[in-house]
Protein backbone atom coordinates (compact mmCIF):
# COMPACT_ATOMS: atom_id res chain seq x y z
CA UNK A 1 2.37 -36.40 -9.53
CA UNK A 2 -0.74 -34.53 -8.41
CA UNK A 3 -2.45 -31.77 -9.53
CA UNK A 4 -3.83 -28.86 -6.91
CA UNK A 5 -5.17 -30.25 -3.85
CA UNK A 6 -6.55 -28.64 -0.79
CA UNK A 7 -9.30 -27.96 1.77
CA UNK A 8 -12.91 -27.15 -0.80
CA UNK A 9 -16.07 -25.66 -0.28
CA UNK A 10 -18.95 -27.67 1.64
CA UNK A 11 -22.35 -27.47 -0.58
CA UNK A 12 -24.28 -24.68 0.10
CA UNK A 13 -27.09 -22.56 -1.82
CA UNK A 14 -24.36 -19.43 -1.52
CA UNK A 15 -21.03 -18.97 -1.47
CA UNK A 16 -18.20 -16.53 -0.32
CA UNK A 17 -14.99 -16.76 -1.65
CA UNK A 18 -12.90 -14.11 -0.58
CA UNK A 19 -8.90 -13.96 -0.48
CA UNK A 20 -5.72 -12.46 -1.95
CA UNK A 21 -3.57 -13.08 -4.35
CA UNK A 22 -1.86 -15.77 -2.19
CA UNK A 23 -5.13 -17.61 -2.53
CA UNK A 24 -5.79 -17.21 -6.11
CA UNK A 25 -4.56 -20.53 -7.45
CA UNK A 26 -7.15 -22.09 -4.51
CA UNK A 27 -9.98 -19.65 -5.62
CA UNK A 28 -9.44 -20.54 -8.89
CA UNK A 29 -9.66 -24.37 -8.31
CA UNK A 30 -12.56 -23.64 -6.37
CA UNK A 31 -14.45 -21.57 -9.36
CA UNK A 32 -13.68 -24.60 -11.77
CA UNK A 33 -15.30 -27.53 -9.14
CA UNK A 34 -18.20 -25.53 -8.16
CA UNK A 35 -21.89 -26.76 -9.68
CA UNK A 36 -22.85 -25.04 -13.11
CA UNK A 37 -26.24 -23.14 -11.03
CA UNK A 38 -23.59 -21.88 -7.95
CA UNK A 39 -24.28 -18.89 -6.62
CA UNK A 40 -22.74 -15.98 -4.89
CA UNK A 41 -19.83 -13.79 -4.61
CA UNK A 42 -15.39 -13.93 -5.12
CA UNK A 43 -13.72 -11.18 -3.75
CA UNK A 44 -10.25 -11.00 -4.98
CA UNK A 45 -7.28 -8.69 -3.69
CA UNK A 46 -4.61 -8.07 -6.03
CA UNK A 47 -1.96 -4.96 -6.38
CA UNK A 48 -3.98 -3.58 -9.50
CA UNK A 49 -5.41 -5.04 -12.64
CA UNK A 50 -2.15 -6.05 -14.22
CA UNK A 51 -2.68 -8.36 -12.07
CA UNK A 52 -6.32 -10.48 -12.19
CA UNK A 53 -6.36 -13.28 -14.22
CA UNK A 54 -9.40 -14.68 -16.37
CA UNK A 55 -11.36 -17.29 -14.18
CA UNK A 56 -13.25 -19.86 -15.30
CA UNK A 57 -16.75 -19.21 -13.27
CA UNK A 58 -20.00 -20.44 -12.91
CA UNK A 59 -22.43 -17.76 -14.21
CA UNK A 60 -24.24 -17.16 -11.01
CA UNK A 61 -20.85 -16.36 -9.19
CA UNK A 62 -20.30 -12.45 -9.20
CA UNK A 63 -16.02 -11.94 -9.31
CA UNK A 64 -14.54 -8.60 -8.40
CA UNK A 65 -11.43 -7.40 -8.49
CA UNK A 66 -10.04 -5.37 -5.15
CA UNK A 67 -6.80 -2.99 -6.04
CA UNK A 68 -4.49 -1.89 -3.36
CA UNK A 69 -2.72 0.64 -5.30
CA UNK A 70 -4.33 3.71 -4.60
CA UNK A 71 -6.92 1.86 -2.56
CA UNK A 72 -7.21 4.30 0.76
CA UNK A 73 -7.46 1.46 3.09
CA UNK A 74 -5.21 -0.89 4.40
CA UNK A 75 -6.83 -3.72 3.62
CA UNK A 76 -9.62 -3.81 0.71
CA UNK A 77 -10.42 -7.07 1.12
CA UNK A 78 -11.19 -6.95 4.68
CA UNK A 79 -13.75 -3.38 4.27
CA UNK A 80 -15.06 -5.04 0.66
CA UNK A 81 -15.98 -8.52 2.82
CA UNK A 82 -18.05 -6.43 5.49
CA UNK A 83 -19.72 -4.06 3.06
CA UNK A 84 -20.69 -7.31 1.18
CA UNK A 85 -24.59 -7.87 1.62
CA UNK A 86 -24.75 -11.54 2.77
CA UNK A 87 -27.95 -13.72 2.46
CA UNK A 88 -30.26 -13.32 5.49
CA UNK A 89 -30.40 -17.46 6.32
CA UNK A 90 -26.86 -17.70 7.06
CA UNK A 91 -27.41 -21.12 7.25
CA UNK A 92 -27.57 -21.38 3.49
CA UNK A 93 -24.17 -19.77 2.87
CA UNK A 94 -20.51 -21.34 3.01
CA UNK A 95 -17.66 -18.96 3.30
CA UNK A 96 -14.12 -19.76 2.14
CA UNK A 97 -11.62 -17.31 2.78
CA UNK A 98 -7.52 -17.08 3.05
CA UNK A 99 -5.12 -14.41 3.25
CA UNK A 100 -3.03 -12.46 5.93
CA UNK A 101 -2.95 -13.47 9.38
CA UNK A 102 -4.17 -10.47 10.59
CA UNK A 103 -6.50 -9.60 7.87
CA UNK A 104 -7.92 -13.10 8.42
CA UNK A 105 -8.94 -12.38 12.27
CA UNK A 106 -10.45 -9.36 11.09
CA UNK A 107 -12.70 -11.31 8.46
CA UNK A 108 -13.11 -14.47 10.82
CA UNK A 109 -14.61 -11.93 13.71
CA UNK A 110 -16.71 -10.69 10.99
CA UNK A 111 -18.07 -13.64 9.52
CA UNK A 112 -18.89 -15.39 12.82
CA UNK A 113 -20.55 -11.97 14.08
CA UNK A 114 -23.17 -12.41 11.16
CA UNK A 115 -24.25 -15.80 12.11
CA UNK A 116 -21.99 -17.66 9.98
CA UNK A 117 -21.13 -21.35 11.88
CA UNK A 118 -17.88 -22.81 12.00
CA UNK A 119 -19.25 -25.96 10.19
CA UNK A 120 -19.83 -23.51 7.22
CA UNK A 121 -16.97 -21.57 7.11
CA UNK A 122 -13.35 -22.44 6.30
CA UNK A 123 -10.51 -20.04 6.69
CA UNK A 124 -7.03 -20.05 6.55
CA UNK A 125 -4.15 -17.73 6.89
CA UNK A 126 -1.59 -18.14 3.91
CA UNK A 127 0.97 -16.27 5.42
CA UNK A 128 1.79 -12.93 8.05
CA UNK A 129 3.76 -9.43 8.05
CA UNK A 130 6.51 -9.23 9.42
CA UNK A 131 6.19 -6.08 11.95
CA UNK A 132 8.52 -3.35 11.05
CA UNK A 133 12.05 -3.73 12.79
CA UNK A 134 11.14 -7.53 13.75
CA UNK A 135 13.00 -10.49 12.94
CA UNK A 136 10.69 -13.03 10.28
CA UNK A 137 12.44 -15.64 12.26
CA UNK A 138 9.53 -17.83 14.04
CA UNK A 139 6.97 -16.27 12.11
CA UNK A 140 4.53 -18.60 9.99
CA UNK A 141 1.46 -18.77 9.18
């Protein structure tokens, strides 16, 4: 028996964690493993606030909640992730992120387009829509 396992976060002075609510049992692990003095931001889609869950967080690690009831966008992760101001050395920053296929792409493009390496980035998709009218058959993510 084993508890949660996965791919962490690399040390960094910074960190974005950013994901839905498919990734919330990661994010959470995440939170808990992190140094006492981490810094930086959790982004955190869920349906509404029935929904978030009380973290365990370092102080320096800002959470917020993103609702997509009544949210006007299609994806608030995705527009709260490039409306988030990121440290100007992006060298200093590691950014974990999973969710949607396609929302992933979106915030991978992002990411990479502010200077943020490979080598201090992970992201993973968690799992993909299903187009309207299409089969799920051979879809995975």
């Amino acid at each position: 028996m084993s508890g949660p396992y996965g791919l962490g976060v690399s040390p960094a002075s910074w960190y974005l964690l950013a994901g839905d609510e498919t990734a919330l049992p990661a994010i959470a692990r995440i939170l808990e493993e992190l140094p006492d003095d981490a810094r930086g931001t959790a982004l955190i889609e869920v349906e509404d606030a029935a929904d978030e869950l009380p973290l365990r967080t370092p102080a320096g690690i800002a959470v917020r909640w993103l609702h997509r009831r009544n949210a006007g966008t299609a994806s608030p992760l995705v527009e709260a992730v490039r409306a988030l101001p990121l440290p100007a050395d992006s060298a200093t920053l590691f950014a974990w992120v999973a969710c949607e296929f396609d929302d992933l792409a979106r915030l991978r493009e992002h990411l990479r387009g502010c200077g943020i390496d490979r080598d201090r980035m992970l992201a993973v998709a968690y799992w993909r829509r299903t187009p309207p009218g299409a089969s799920a058959k051979g879809i995975s993510a």
